[in-house]
N, C-alpha and C. Protein backbone atom coordinates (compact mmCIF):
# COMPACT_ATOMS: atom_id res chain seq x y z
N UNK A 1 0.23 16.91 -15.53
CA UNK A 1 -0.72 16.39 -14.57
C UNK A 1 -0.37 14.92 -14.33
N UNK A 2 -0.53 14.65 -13.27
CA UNK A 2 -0.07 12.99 -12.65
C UNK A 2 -1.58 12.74 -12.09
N UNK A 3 -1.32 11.45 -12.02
CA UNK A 3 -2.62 10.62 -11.24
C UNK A 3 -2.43 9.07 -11.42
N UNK A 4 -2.98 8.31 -10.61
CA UNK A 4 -2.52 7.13 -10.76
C UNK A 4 -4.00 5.89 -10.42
N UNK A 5 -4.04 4.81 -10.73
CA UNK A 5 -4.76 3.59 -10.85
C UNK A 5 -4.37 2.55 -10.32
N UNK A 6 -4.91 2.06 -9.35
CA UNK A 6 -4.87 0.35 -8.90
C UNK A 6 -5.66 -0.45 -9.85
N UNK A 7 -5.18 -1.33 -10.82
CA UNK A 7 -5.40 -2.54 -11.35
C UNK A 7 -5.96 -3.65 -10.76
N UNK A 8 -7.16 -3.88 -10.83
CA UNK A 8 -8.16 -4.70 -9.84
C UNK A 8 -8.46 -5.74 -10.91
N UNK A 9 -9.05 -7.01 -9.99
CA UNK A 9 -9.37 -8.14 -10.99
C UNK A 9 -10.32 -7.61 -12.03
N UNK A 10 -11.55 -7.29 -12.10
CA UNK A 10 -12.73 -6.62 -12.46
C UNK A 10 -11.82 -5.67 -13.85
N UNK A 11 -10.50 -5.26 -14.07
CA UNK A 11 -9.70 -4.42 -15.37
C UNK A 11 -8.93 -5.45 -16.02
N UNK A 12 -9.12 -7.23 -15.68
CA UNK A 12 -8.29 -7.91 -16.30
C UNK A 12 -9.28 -8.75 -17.53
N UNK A 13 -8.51 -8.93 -18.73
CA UNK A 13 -9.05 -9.69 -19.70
C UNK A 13 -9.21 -11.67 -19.09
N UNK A 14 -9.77 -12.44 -19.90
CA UNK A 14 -9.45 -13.55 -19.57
C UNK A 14 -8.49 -14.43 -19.32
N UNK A 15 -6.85 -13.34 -20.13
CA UNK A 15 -5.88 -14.11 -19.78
C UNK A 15 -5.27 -13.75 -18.66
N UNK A 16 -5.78 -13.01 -17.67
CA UNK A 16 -5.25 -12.10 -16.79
C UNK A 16 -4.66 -11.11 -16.87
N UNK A 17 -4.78 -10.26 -18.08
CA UNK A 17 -3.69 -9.34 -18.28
C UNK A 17 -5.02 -8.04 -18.17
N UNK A 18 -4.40 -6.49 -17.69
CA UNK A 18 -4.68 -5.86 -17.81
C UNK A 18 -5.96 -5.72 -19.72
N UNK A 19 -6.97 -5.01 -19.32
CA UNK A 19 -7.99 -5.03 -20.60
C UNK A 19 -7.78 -3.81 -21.38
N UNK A 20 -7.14 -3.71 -22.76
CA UNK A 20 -6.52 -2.60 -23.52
C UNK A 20 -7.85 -1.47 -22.92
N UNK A 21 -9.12 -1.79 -23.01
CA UNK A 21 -10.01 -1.33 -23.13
C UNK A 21 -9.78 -0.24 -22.17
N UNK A 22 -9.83 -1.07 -20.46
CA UNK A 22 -9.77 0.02 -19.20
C UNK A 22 -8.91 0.97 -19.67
N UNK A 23 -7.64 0.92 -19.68
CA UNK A 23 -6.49 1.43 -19.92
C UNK A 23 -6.67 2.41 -20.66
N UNK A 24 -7.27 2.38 -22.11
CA UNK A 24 -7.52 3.25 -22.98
C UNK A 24 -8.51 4.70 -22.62
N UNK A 25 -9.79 4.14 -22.38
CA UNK A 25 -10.76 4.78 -21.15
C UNK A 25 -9.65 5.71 -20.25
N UNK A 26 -8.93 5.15 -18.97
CA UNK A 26 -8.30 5.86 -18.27
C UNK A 26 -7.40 6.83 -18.98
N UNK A 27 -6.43 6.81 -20.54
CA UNK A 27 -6.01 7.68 -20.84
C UNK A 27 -6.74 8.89 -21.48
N UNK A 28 -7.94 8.40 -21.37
CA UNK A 28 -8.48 9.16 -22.17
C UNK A 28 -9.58 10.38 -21.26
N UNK A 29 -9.40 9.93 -19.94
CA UNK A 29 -10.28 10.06 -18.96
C UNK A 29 -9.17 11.50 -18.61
N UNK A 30 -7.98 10.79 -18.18
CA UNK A 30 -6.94 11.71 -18.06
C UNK A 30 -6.21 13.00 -18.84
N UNK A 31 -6.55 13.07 -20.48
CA UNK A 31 -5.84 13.98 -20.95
C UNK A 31 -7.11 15.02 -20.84
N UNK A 32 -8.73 14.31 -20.80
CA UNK A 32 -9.61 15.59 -20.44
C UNK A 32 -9.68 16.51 -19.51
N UNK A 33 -8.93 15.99 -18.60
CA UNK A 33 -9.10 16.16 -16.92
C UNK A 33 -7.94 17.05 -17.12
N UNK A 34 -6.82 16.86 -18.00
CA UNK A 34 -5.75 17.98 -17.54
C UNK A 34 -6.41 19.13 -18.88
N UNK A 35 -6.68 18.58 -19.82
CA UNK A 35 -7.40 19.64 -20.99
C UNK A 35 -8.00 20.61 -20.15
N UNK A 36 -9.64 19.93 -19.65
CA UNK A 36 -9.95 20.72 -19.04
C UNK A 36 -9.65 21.28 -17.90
N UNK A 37 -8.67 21.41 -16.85
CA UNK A 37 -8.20 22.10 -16.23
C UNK A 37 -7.80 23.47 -16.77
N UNK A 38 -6.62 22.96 -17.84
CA UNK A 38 -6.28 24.21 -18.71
C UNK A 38 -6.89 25.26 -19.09
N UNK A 39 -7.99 24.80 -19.45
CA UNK A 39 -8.92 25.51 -20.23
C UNK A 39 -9.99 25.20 -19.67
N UNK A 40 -10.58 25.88 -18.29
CA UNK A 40 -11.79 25.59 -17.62
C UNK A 40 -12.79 26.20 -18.56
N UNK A 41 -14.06 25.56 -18.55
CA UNK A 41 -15.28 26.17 -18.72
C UNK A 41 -15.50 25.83 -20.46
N UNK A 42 -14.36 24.91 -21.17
CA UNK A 42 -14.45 24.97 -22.31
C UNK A 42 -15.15 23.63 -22.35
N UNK A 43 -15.78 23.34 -23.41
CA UNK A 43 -16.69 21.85 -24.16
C UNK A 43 -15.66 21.40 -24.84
N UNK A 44 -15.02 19.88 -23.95
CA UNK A 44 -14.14 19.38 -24.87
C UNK A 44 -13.82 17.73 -25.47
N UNK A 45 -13.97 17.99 -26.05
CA UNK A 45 -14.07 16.19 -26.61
C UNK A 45 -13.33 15.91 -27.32
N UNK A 46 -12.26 14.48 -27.04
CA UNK A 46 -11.55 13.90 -28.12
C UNK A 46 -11.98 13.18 -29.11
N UNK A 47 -10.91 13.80 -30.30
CA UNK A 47 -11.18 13.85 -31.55
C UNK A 47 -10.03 12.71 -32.27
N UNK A 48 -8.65 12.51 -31.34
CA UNK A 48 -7.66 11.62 -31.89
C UNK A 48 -7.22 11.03 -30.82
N UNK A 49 -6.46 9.89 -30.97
CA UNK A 49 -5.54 9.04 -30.32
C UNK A 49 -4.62 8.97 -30.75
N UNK A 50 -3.29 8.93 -30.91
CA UNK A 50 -2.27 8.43 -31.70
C UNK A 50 -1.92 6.80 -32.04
N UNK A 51 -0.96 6.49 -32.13
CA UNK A 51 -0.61 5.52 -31.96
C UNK A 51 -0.82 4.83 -30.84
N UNK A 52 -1.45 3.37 -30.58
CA UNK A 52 -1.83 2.54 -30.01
C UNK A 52 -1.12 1.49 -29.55
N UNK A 53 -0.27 1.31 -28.79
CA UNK A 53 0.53 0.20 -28.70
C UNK A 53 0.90 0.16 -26.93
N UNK A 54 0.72 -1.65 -26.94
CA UNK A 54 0.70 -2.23 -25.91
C UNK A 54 2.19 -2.26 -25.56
N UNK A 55 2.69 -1.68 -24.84
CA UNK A 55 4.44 -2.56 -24.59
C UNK A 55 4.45 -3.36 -23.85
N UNK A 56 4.03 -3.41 -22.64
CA UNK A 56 4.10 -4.49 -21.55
C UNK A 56 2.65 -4.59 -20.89
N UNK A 57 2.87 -5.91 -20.33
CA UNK A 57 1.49 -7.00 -19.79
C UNK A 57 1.38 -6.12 -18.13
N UNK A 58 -0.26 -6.36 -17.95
CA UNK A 58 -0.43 -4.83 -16.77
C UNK A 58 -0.82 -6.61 -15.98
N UNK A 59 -0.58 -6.91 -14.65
CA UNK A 59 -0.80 -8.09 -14.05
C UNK A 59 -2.08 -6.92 -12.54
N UNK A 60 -2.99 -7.61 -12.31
CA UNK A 60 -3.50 -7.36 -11.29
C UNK A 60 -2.80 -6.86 -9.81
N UNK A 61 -3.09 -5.65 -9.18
CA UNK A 61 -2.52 -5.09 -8.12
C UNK A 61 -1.25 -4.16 -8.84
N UNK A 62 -1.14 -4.10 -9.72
CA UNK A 62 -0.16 -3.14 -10.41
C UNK A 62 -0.85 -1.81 -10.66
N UNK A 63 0.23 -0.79 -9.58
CA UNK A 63 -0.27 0.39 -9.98
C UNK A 63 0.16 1.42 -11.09
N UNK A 64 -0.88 1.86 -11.70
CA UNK A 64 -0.18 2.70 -13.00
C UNK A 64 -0.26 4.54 -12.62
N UNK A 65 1.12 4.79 -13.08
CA UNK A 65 0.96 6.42 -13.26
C UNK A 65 0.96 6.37 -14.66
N UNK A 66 0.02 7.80 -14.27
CA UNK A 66 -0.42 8.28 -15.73
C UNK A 66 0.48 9.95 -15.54
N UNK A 67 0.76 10.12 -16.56
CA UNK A 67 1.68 11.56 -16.85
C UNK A 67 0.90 12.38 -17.67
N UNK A 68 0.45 13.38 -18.23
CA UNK A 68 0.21 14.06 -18.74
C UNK A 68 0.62 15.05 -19.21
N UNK A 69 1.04 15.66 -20.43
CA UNK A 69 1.89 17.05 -20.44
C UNK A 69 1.24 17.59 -21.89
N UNK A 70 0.97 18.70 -21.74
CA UNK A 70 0.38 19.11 -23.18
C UNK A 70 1.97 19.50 -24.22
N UNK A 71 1.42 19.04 -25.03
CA UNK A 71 2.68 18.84 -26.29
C UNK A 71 2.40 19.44 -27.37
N UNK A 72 0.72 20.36 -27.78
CA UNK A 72 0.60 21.49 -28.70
C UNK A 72 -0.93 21.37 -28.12
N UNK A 73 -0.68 23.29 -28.72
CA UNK A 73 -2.16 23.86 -28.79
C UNK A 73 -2.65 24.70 -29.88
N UNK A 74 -3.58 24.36 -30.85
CA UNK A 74 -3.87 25.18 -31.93
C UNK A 74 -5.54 25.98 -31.60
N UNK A 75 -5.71 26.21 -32.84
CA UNK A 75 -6.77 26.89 -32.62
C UNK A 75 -7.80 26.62 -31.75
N UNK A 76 -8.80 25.50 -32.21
CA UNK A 76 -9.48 24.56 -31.82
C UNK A 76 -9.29 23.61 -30.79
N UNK A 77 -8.07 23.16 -31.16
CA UNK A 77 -7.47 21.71 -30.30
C UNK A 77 -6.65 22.04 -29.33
N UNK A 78 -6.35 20.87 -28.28
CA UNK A 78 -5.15 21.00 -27.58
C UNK A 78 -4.85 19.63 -27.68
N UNK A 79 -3.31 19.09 -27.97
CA UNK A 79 -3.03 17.91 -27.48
C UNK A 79 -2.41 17.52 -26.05
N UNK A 80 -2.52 16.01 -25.51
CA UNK A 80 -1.24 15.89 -24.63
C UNK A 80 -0.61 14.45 -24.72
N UNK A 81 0.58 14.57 -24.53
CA UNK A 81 1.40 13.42 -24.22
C UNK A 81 0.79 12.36 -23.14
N UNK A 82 0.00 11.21 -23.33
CA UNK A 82 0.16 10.76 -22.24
C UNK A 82 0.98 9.72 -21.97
N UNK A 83 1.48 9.43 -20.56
CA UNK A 83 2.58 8.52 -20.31
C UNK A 83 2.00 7.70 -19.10
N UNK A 84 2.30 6.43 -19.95
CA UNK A 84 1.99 5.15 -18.64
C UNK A 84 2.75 4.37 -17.57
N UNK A 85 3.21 4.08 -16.94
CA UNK A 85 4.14 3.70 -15.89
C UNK A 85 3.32 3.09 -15.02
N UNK A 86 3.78 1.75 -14.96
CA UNK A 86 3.82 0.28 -14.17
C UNK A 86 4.87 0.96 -12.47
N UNK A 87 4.20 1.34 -11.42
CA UNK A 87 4.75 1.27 -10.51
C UNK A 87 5.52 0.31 -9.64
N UNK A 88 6.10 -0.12 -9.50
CA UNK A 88 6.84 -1.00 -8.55
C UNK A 88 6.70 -0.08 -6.68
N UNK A 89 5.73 -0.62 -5.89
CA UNK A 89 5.89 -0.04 -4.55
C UNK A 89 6.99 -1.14 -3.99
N UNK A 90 7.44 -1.79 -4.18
CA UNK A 90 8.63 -2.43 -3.44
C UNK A 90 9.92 -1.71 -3.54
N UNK A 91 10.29 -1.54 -4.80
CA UNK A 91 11.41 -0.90 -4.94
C UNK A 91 11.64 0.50 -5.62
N UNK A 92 10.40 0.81 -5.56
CA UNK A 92 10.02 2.65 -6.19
C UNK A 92 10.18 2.55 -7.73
N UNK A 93 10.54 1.62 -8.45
CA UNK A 93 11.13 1.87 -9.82
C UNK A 93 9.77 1.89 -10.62
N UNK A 94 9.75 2.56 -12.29
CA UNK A 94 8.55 2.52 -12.75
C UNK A 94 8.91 2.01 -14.34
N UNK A 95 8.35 1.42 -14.77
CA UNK A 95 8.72 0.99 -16.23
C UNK A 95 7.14 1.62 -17.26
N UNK A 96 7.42 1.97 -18.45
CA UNK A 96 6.89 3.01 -19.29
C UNK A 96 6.10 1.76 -20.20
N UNK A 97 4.71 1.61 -19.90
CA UNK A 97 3.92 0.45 -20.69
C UNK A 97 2.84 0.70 -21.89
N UNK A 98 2.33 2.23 -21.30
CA UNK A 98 2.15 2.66 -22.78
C UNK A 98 2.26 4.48 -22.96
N UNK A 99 1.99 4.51 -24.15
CA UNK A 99 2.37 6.44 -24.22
C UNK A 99 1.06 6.59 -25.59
N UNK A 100 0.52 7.68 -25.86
CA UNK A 100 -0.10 8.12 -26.82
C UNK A 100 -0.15 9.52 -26.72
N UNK A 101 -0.64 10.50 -27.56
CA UNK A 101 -0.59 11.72 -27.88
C UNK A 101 -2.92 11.76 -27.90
N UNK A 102 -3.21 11.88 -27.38
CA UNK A 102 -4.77 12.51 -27.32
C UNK A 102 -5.10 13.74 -27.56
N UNK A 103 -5.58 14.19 -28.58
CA UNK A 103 -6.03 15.40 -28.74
C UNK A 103 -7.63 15.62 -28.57
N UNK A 104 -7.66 16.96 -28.10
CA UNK A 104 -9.07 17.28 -27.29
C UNK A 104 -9.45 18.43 -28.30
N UNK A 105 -10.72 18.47 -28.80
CA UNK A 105 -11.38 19.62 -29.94
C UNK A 105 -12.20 20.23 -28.64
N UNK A 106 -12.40 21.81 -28.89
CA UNK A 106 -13.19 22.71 -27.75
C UNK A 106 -14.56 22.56 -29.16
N UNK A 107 -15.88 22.38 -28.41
CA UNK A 107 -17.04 22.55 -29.32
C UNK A 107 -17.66 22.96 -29.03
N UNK A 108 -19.14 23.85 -29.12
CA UNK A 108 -20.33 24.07 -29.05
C UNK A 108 -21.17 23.35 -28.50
N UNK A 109 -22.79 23.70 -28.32
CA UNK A 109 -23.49 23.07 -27.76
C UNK A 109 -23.70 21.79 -29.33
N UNK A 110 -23.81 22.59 -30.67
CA UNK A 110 -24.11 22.17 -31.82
C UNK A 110 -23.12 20.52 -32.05
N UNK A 111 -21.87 21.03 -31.29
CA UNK A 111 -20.88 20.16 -32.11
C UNK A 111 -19.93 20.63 -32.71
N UNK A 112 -19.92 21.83 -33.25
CA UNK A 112 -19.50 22.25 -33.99
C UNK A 112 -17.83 23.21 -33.20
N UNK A 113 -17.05 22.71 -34.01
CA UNK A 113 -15.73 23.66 -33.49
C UNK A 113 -15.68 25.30 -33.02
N UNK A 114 -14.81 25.58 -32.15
CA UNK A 114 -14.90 26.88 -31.67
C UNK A 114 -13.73 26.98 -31.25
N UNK A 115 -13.06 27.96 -31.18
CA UNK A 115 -12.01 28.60 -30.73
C UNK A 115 -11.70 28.35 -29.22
N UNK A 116 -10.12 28.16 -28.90
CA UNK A 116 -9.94 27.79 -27.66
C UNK A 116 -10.01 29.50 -26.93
């Protein structure tokens, strides 16, 4: 699954840089959105993030693709790859600023785990 974000003043920290925060939110916004596609009609909520790491500074008016690809599915869970990319509309090129693995648990009304 693809989808993408314009970086507006209102997503920048005080030093002007993109806010880990938005960013995080949006990946996280995104691996539900392809989860639940997959698996319509299921209750699903993340349960992990992977590794957390900033590679490069997000500057205002920078658009980001987001990638999505599921990378395992177990009982309960599904994970996906997500992938970040800094668009360049001048010269089409995209550079890779952050990546994590999000996993999504299917639950009950209770909370409680259930089978995908």
């Amino acid at each position: 699954m693809e989808n993408r974000r314009l970086v507006l003043p209102e997503h920048l920290n005080h030093y002007g840089f993109l806010f880990g925060g938005h960013l995080l939110q949006w990946v996280d916004e995104i691996a539900w959105i392809a989860a639940s596609h997959e698996h319509p009609g299921c209750r699903l909520v993340t349960v992990a993030m992977d590794e957390v790491i900033f590679r490069k500074s997000v500057h205002s008016g920078t658009v980001l693709r987001f990638d999505a690809t599921k990378s395992r599915t177990g009982t309960t869970s599904v994970s996906y790859l997500v992938q970040v990319y800094a668009e360049s509309l001048q010269t089409g090129t995209a550079e890779l600023v952050f990546s994590t693995t999000v996993t999504q648990v299917r639950v009950d009304e209770s909370g409680r785990k259930v089978a995908l």
